[in-house]
Protein backbone atom coordinates (compact mmCIF):
# COMPACT_ATOMS: atom_id res chain seq x y z
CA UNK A 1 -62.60 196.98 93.69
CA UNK A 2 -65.55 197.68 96.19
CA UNK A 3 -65.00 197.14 99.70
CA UNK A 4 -68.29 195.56 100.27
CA UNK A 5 -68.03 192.79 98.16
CA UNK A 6 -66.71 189.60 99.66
CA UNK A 7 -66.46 187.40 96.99
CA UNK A 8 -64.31 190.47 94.65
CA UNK A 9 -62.20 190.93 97.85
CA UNK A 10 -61.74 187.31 98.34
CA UNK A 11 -61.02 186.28 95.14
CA UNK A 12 -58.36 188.20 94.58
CA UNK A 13 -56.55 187.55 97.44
CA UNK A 14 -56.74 183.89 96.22
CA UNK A 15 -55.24 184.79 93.50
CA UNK A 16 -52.44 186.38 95.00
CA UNK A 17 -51.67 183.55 96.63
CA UNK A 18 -52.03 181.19 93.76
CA UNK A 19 -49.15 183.65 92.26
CA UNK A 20 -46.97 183.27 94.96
CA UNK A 21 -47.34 179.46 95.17
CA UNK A 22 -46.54 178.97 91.65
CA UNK A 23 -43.66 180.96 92.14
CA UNK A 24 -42.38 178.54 95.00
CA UNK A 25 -43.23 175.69 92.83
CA UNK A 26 -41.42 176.73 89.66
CA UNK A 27 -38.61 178.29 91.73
CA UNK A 28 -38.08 176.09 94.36
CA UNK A 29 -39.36 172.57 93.35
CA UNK A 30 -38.90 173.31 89.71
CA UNK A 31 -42.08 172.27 88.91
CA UNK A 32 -43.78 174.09 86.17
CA UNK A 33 -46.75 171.54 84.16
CA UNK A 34 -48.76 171.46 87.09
CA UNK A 35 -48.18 174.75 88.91
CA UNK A 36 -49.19 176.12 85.49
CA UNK A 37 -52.41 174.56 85.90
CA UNK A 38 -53.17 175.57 89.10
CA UNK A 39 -51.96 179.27 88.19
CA UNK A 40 -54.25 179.09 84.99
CA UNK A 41 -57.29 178.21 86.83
CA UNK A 42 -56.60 179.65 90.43
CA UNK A 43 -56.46 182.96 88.84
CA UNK A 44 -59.23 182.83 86.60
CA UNK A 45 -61.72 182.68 89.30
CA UNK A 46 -61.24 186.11 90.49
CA UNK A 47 -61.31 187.06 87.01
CA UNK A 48 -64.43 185.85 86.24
CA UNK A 49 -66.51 186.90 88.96
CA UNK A 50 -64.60 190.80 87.74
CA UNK A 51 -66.46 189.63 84.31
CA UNK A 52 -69.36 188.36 86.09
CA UNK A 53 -69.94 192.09 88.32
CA UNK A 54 -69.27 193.84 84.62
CA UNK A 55 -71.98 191.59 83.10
CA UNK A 56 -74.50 192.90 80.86
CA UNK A 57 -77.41 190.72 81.84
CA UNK A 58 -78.54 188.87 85.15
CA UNK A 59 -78.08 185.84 82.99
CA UNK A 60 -74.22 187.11 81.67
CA UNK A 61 -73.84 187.79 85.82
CA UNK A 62 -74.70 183.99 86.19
CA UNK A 63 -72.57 182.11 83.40
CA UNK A 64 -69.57 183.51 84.63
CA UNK A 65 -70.34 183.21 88.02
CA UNK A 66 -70.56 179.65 86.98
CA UNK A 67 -67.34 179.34 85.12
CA UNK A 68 -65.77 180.71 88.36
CA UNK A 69 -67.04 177.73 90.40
CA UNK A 70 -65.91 175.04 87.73
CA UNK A 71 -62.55 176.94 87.82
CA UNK A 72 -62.28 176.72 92.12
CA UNK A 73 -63.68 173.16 91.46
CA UNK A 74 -60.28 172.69 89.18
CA UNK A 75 -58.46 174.68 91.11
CA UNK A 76 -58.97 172.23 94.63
CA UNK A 77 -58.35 169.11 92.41
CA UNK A 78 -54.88 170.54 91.33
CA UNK A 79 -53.76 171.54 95.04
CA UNK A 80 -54.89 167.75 96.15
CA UNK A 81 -52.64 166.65 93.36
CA UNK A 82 -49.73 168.75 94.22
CA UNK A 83 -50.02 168.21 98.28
CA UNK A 84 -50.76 164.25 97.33
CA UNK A 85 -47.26 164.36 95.71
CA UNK A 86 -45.23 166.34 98.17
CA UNK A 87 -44.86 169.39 96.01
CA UNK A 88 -46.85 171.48 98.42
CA UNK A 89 -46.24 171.66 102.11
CA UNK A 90 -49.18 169.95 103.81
CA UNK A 91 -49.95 173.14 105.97
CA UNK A 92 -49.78 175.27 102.92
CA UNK A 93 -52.53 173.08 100.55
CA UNK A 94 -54.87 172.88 103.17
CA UNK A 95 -54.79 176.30 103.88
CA UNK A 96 -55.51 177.02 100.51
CA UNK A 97 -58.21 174.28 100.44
CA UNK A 98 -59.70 175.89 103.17
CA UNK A 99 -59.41 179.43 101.06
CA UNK A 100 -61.01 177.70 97.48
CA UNK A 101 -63.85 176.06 99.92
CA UNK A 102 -64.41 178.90 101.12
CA UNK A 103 -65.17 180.60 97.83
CA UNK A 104 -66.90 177.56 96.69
CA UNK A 105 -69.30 178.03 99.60
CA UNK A 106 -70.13 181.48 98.63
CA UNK A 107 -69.95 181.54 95.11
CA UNK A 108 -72.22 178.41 95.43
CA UNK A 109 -74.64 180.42 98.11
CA UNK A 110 -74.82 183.33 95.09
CA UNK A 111 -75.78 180.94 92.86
CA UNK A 112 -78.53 179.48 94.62
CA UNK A 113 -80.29 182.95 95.97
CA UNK A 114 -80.25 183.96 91.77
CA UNK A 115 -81.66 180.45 90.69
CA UNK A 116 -84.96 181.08 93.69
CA UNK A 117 -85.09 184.41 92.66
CA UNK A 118 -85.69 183.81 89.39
CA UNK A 119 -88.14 180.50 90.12
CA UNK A 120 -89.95 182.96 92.58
């Protein structure tokens, strides 16, 4: 992983997280349809921006930077739904809100500087 890139780096610390929050949920609130969910797609955005830098084209780079955002779309949605029905700690889903906005925003931001470049 290269230390330079933010969205790598901060992916994948999601993901940790997402790991350790469906082991509380499974574990500790014995909930395992939904934290299965939110593991499935929490983790997948990290893994498809790790597709995404191993792309073969600047359009290969772009779908699965794409797929990424859908997945941290999905991936807010299913902490809502968990904190909504007191499965998560309030403090802990909108921390991790705060996290998947945060890769929204940038994953978003790397989508828009490819779309002008390639309009320019």
């Amino acid at each position: 992983m290269r230390n330079d890139n933010v969205v790598q780096i901060k992916s994948y610390a999601f993901a940790v997280r997402i790991i350790e929050i469906f082991k509380y949920l499974s574990e500790q609130k014995k909930e395992y349809v939904l934290s299965k969910q939110l593991l499935r797609c929490g983790t997948s955005i990290g893994a498809n921006i790790e597709e995404a830098i191993g792309g073969q084209s600047s359009i290969d780079f772009y779908a699965k930077l794409t797929i990424s955002y859908k997945e941290a779309r999905e991936t807010n949605y299913w902490i809502r739904l968990l904190k909504d029905t007191n499965y998560l700690p309030e403090d802990e889903a909108e921390s991790l809100l705060k996290d998947v906005d945060k890769l929204l925003r940038i994953i978003g931001s790397i989508q828009k500087t490819l779309r002008n470049s390639t309009n320019s």
